[in-house]
Protein backbone atom coordinates (compact mmCIF):
# COMPACT_ATOMS: atom_id res chain seq x y z
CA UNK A 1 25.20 2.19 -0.31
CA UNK A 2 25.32 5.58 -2.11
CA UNK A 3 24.04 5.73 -5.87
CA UNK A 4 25.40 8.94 -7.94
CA UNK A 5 23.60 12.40 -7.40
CA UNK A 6 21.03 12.83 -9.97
CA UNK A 7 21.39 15.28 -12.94
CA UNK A 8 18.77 18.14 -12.92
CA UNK A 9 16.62 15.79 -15.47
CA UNK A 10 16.14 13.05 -12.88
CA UNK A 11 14.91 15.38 -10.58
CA UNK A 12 12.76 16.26 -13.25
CA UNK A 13 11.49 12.79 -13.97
CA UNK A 14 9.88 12.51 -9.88
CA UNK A 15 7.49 14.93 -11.15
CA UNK A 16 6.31 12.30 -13.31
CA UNK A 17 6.46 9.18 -11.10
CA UNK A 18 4.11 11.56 -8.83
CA UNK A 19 1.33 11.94 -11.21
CA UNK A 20 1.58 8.34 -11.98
CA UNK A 21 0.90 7.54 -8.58
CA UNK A 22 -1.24 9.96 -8.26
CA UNK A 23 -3.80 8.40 -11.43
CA UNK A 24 -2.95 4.94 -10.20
CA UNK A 25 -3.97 5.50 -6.60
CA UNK A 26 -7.44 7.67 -7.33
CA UNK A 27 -7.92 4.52 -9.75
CA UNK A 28 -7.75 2.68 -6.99
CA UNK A 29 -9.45 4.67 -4.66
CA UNK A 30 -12.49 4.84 -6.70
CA UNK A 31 -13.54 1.34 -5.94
CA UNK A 32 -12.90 0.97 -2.61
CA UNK A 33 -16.25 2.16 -1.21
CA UNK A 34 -18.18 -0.16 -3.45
CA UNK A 35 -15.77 -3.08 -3.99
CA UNK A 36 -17.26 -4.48 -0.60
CA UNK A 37 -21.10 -3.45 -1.26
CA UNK A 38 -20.83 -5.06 -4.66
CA UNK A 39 -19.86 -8.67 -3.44
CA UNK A 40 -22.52 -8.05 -1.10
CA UNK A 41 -25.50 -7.80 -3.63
CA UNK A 42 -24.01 -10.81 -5.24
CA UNK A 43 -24.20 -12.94 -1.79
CA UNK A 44 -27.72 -11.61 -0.98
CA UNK A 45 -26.51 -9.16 1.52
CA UNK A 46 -25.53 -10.99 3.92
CA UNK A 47 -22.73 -9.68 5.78
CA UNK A 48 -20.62 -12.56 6.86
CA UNK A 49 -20.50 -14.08 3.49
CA UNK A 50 -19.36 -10.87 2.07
CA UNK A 51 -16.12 -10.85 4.68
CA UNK A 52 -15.21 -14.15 4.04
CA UNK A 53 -15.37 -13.53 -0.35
CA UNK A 54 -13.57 -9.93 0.61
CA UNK A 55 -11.08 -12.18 2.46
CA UNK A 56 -10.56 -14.10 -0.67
CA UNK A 57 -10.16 -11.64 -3.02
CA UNK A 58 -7.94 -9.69 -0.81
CA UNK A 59 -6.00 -12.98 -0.74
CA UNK A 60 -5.96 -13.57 -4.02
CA UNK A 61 -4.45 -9.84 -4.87
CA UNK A 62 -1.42 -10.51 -2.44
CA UNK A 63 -0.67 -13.07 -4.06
CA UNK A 64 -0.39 -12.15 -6.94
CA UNK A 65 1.68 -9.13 -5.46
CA UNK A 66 3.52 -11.96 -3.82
CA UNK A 67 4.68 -13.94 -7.07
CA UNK A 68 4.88 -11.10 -9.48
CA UNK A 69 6.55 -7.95 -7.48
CA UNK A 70 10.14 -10.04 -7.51
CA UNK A 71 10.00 -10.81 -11.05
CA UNK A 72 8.78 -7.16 -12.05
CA UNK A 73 11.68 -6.01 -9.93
CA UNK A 74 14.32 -7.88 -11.54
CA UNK A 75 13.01 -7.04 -14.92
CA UNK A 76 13.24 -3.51 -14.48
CA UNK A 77 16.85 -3.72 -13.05
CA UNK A 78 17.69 -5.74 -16.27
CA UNK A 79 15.31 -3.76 -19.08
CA UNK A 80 14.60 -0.56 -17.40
CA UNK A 81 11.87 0.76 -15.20
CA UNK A 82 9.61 2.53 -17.94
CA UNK A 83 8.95 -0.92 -19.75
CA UNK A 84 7.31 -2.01 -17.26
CA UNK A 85 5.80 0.95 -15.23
CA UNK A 86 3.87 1.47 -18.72
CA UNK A 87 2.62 -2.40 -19.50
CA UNK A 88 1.29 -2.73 -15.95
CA UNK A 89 -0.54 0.64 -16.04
CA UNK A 90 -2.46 -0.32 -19.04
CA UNK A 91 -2.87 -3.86 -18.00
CA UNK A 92 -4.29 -2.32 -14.74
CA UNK A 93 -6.91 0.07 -16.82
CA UNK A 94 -7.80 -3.49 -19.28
CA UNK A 95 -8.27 -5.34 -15.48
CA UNK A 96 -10.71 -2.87 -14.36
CA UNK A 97 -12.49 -2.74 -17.66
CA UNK A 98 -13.06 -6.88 -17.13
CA UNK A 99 -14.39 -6.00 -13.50
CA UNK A 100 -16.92 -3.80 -14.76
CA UNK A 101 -18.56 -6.39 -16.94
CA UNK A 102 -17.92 -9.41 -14.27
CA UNK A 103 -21.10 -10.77 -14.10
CA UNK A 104 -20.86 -12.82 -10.82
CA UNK A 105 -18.36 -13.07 -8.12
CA UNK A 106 -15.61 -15.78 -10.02
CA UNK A 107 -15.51 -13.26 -13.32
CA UNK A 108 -15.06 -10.25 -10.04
CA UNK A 109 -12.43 -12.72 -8.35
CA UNK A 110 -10.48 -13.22 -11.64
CA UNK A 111 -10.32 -9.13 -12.18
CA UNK A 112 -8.61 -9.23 -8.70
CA UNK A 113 -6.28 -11.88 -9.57
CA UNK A 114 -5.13 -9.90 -12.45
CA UNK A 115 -5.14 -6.41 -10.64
CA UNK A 116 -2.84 -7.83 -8.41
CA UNK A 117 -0.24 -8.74 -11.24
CA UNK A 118 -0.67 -5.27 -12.79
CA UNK A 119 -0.18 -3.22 -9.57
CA UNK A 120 2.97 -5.18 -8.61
CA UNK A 121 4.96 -1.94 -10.59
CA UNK A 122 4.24 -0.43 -7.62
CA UNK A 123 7.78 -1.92 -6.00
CA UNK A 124 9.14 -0.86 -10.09
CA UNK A 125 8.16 3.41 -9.19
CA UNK A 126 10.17 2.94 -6.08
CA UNK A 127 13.09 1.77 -7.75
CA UNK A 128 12.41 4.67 -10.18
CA UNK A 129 12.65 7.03 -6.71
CA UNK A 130 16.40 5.31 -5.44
CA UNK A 131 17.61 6.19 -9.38
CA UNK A 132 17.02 9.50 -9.36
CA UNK A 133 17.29 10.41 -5.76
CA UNK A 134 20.64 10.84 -3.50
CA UNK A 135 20.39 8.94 -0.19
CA UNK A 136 20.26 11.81 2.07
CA UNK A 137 16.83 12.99 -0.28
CA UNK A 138 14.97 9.40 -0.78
CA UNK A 139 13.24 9.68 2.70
CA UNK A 140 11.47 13.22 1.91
CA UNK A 141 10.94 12.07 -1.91
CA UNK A 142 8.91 8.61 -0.26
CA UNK A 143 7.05 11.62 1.18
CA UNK A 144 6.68 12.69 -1.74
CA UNK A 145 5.11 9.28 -2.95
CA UNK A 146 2.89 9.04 0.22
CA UNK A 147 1.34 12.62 -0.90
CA UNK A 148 0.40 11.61 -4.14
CA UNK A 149 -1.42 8.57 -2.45
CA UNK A 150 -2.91 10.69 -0.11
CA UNK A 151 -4.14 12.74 -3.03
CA UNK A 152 -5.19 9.78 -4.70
CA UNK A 153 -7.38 8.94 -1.93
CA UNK A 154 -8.96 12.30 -1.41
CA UNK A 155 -10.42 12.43 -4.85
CA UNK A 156 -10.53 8.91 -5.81
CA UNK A 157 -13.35 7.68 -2.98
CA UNK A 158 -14.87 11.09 -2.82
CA UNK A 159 -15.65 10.28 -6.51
CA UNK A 160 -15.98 6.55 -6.21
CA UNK A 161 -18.85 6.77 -2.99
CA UNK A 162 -20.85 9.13 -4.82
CA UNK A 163 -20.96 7.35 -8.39
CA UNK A 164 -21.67 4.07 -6.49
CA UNK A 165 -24.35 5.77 -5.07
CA UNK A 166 -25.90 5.77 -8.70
CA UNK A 167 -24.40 2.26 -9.84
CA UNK A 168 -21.68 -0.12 -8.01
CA UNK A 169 -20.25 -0.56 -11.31
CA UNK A 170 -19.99 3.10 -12.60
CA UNK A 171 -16.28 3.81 -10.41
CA UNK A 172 -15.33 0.50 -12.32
CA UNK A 173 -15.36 3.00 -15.87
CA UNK A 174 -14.02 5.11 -14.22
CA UNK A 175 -10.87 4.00 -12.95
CA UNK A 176 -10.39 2.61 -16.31
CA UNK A 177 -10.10 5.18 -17.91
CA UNK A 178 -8.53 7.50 -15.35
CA UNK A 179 -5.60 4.43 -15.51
CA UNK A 180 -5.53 4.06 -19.53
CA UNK A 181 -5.07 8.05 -19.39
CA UNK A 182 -2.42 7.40 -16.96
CA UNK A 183 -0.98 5.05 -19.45
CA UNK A 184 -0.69 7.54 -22.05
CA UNK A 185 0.15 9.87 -20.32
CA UNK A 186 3.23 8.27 -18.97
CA UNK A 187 4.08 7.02 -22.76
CA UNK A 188 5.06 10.63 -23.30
CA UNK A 189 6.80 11.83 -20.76
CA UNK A 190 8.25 9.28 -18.56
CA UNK A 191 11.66 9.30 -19.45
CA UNK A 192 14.16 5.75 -18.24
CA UNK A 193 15.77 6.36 -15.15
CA UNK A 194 17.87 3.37 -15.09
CA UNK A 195 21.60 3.51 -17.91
CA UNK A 196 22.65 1.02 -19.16
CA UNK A 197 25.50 0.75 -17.64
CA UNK A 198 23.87 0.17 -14.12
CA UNK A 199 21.70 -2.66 -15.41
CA UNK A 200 22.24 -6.20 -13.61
CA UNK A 201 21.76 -9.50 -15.94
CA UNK A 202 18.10 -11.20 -14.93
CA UNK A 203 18.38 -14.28 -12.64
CA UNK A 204 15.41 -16.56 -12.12
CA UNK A 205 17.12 -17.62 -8.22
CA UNK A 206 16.26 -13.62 -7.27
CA UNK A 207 13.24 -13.35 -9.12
CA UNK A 208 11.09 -15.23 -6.82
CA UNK A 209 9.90 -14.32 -3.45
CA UNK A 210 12.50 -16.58 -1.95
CA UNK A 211 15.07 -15.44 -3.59
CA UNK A 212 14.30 -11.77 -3.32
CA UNK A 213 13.85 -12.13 0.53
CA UNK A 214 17.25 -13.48 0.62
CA UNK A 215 18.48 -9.84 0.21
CA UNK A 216 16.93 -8.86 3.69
CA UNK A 217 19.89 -10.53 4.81
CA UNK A 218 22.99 -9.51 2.87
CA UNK A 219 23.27 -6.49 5.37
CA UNK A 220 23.62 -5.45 8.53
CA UNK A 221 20.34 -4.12 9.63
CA UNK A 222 18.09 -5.28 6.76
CA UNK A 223 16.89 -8.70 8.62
CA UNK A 224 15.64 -6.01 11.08
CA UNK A 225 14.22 -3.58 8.94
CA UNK A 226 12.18 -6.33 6.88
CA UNK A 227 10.63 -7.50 10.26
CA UNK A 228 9.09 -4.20 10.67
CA UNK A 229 7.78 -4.02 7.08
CA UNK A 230 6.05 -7.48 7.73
CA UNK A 231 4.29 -6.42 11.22
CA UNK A 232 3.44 -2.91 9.84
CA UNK A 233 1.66 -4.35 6.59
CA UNK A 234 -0.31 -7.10 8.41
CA UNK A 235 -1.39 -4.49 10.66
CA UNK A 236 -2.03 -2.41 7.69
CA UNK A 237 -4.45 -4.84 5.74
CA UNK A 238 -7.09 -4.43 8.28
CA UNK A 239 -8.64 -1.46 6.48
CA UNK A 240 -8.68 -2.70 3.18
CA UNK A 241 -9.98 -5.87 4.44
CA UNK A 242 -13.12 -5.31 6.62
CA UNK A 243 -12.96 -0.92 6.99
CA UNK A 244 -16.24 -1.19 4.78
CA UNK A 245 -17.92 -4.12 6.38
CA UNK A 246 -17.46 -2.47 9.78
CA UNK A 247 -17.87 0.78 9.99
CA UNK A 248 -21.16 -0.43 8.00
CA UNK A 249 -21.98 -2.69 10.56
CA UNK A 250 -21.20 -0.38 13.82
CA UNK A 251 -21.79 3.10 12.67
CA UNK A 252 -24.51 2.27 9.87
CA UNK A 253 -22.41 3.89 7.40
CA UNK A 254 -23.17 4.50 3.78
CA UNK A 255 -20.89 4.37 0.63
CA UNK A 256 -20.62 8.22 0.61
CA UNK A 257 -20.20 8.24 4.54
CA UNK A 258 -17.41 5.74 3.73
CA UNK A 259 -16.10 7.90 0.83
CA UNK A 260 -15.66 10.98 2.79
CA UNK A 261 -14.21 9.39 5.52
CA UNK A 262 -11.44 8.11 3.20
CA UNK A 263 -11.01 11.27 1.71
CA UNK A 264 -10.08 12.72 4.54
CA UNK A 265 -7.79 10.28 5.39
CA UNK A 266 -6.16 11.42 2.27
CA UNK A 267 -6.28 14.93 3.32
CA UNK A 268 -4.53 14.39 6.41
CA UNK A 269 -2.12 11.70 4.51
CA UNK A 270 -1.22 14.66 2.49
CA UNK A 271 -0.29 16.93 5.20
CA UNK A 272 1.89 14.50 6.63
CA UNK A 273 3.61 13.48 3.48
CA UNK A 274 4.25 17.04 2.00
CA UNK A 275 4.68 18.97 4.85
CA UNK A 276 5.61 16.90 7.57
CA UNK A 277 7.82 14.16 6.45
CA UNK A 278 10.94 15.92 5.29
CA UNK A 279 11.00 18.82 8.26
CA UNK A 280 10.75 15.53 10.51
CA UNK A 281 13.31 13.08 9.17
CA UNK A 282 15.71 16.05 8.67
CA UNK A 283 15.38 16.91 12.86
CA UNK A 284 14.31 13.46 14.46
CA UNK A 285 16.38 11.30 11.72
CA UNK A 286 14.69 8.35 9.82
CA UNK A 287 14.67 6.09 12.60
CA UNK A 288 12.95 8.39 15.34
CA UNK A 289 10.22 8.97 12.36
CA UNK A 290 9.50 5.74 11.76
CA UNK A 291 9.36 4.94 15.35
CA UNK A 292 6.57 7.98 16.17
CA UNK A 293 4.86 6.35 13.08
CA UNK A 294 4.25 2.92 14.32
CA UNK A 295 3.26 4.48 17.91
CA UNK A 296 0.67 7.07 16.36
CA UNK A 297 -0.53 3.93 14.31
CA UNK A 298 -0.87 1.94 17.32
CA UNK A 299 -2.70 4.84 19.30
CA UNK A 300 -5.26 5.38 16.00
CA UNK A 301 -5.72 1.68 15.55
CA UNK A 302 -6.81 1.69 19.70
CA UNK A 303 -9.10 4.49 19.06
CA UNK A 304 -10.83 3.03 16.15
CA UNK A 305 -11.20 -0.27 17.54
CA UNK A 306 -12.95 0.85 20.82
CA UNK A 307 -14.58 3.91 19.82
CA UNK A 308 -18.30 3.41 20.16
CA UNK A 309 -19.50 5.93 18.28
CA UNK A 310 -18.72 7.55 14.67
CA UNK A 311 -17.27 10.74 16.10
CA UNK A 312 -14.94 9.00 18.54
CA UNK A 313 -13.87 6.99 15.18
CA UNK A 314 -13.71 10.20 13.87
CA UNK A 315 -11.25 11.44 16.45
CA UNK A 316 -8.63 9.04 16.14
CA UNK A 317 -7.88 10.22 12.33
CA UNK A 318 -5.00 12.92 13.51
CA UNK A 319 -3.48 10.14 15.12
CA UNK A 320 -3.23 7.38 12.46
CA UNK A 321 -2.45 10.28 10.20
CA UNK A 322 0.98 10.15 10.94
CA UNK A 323 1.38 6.44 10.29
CA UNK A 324 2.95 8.80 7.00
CA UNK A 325 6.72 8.60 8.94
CA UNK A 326 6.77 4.76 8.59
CA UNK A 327 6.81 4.18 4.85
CA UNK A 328 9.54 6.83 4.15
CA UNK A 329 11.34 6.14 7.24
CA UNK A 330 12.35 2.52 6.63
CA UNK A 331 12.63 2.81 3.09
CA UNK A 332 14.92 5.50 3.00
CA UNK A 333 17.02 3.43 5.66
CA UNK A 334 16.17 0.13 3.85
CA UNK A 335 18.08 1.88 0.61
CA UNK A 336 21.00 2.78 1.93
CA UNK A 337 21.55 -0.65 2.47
CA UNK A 338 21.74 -2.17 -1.31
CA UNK A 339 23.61 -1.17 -3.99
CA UNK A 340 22.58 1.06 -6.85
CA UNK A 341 22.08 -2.08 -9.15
CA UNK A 342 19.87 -4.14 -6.66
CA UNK A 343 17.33 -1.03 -5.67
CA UNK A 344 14.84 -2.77 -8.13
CA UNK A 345 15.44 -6.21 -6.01
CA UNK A 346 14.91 -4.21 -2.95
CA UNK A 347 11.58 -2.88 -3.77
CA UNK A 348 11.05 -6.39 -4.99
CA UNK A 349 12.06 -7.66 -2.16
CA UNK A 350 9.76 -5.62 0.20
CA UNK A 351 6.83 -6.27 -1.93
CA UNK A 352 7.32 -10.27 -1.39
CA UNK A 353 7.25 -9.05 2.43
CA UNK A 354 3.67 -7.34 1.73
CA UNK A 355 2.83 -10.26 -0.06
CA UNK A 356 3.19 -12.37 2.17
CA UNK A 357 1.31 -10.51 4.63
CA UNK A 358 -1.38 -9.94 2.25
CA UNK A 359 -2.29 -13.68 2.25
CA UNK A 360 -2.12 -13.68 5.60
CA UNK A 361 -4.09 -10.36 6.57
CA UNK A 362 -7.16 -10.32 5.08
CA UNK A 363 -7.58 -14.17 6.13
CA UNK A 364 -7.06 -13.07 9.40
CA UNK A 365 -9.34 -10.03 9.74
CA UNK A 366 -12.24 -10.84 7.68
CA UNK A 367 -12.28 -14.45 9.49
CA UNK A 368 -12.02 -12.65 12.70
CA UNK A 369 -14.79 -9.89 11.85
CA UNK A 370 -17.15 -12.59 10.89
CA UNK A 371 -16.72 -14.54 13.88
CA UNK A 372 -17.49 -11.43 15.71
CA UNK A 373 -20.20 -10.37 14.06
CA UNK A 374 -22.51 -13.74 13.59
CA UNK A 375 -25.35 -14.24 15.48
CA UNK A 376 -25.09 -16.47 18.71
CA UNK A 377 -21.97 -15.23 20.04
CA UNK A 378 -22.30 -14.36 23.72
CA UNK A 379 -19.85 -11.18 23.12
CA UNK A 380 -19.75 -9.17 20.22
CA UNK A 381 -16.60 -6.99 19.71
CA UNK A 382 -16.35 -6.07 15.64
CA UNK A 383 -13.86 -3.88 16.78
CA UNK A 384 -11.55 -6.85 17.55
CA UNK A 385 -9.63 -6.74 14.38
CA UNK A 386 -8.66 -3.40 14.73
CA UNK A 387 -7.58 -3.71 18.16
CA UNK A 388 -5.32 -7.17 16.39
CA UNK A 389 -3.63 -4.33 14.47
CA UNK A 390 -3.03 -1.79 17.40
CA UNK A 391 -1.44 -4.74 18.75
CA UNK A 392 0.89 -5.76 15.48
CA UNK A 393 1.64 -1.92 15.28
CA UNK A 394 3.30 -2.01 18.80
CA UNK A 395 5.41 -5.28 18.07
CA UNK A 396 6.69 -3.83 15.58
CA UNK A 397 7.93 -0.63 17.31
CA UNK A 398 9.45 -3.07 20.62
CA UNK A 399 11.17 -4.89 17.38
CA UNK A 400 13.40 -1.67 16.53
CA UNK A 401 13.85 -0.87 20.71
CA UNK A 402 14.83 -4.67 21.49
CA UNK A 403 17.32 -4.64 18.38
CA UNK A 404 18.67 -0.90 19.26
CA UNK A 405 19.23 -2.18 22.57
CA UNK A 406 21.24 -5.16 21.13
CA UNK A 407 22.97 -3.66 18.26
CA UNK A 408 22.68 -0.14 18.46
CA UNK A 409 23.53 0.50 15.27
CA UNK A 410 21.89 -1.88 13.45
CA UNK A 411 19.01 0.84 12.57
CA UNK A 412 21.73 3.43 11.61
């Protein structure tokens, strides 16, 4: 359903959303490459053990994503989206702070636990994005979104893999402060995107995950569009789940080999995002993007799962690259679904659908890479997980031809 066109000072206000994004990702970013490597030292190095905590952890974080994204979404349709874009920002910079001190893995599991309360705004900025953006624009400014993240992850492992090269703790600091700046920041010069008189009253029924997957069904369409959500994300957790562990274990890699291979995954991220995304959607529609999306993330997933060496990993990066069409593809079809007063219990909603495969993902794949990787085993395939995902990517794409061929319109 169509929310008003934005006055030139919502516009304006994107501008802002995208630096956020920006700091929050690199934040992020920064502690990727050593996240993994530091549970290691505390488990003696051994390699198995280290999936299995990683497992947990990632666990953990979903759901905490999975409990907290509803209620954060229903919050902001009720108070406004600043409130809490702000409080989780500088809860998130306070969470990494307690991570840098942790001085064993329960302290490190708790800093998870509460990163993945404070990075449940996430599903709050794209609310922000449906406020301020007509329907026929939301697709190109999720682009938008994906660029910053793509940015983010450019600079914030190129950073994080070499300052874990001189401490596993020092890209800890620094995403602290690079989010508490972020805070700040944002305290400023994010205006509220949400009136007053588009505000809903806060129910407790809707903010829960039940309750905000119950709006995946109030339209045509939506029960559809949330399946594909749920196979792309599982498919999706593989990387933060076991990406270190593995390329470490088949290619030998170091932090810094792992930081500049995710920065260039944020390079090409970026290229999709900002110069791809809207020149595609606008031609092909949202539907035909999101559909070359989930094959090209099928086809990358294949590559990196069976490529032997680190330059045949290497070579399936253009490909997954333009996994960039999904996100802004099915959200900006996703949005024109809701009213203007239930975008924040969208964005909720979807959240609870990454939640839920965040409990189940990293489970899955770090269970699965351990199994693979243990001594004994008459076949060893680490690649196996990926090659899970390749799978998950291409159920989700026969999901959106098997309903097309149904209702054809149910995608429209």
């Amino acid at each position: 359903m169509d929310a008003p066109t934005p006055t030139a000072p919502r516009k304006a206000a994107l501008g802002f959303i995208f630096v956020t994004a920006l700091l929050d990702v690199m934040s992020l970013g920064l502690v990727i490459p050593v996240l993994p490597n530091l549970v290691k030292q505390f488990v003696g190095g051994d390699a198995a053990e280290a999936s299995r905590w990683t497992g947990l952890f990632g666990t953990s974080w979903a759901l905490m994503q999975l409990l907290f994204s509803p209620l954060l979404g229903m919050v902001s349709d009720r108070f406004g989206r600043r409130p809490v874009i702000l409080i989780s920002v500088f809860g998130l910079g306070l969470d990494y702070v307690l991570m840098a001190l942790a001085p064993n893995l329960r302290w490190l599991w708790l800093g998870r636990i509460l990163s993945g309360i404070t990075a449940a705004s996430f599903s709050t900025a794209g609310a922000y994005i449906s406020d301020v953006t007509p329907p026929e624009k939301r697709a190109q400014s999720y682009g938008l979104m994906g660029a910053a993240w793509g940015i983010g992850f450019v600079l914030g492992p190129a950073i994080g893999g070499a300052l874990g090269d001189l401490s596993p703790r020092l890209p800890f600091w620094c995403a602290a402060a690079f989010a508490l700046v972020n805070g700040l920041w944002g305290l400023f010069v994010l205006p509220e995107s949400l009136p007053a008189d588009r505000r809903s009253p806060f129910q407790w029924r809707r903010a829960n995950p039940l309750g905000a997957l119950r709006l995946l069904r109030s339209a045509p369409g939506l029960p559809v569009l949330g399946a594909v959500v749920f196979l792309f994300q599982l498919a999706h957790n593989v990387l933060p789940s076991v990406f270190v562990l593995y390329t470490g274990f088949r290619y030998h890699w170091s932090t810094r080999d792992v930081g500049v291979m995710l920065a260039a995954t944020g390079v090409a991220n970026v290229v999709v995002q900002a110069a791809l995304v809207g020149p595609v959607v606008k031609r092909l529609g949202e539907r035909s993007a999101l559909r070359l999306g989930l094959l090209a993330g099928a086809a990358g997933f294949t590559v990196y799962g069976l490529a032997p060496t680190a330059t045949i990993y290497w070579a399936g990066l253009p490909l997954f690259a333009l996994t960039g069409f999904i996100q802004p593809g099915v959200m900006g079809l996703m949005s024109r679904h809701v009213k203007p007063t239930e975008q924040g219990q969208l964005q909720g909603a979807n959240a609870a659908v990454m939640g839920v495969t965040g409990l189940l993902g990293p489970g899955l794949f770090t269970s699965v890479f351990a199994w693979s990787v243990e001594g004994g085993r008459a076949v060893h395939n680490p690649g196996t997980t990926v090659l899970i995902a390749a799978a998950l990517m291409l159920a989700a794409f026969a999901v959106t031809l098997a309903v097309e061929k149904e209702a054809p319109r149910a995608l429209a």
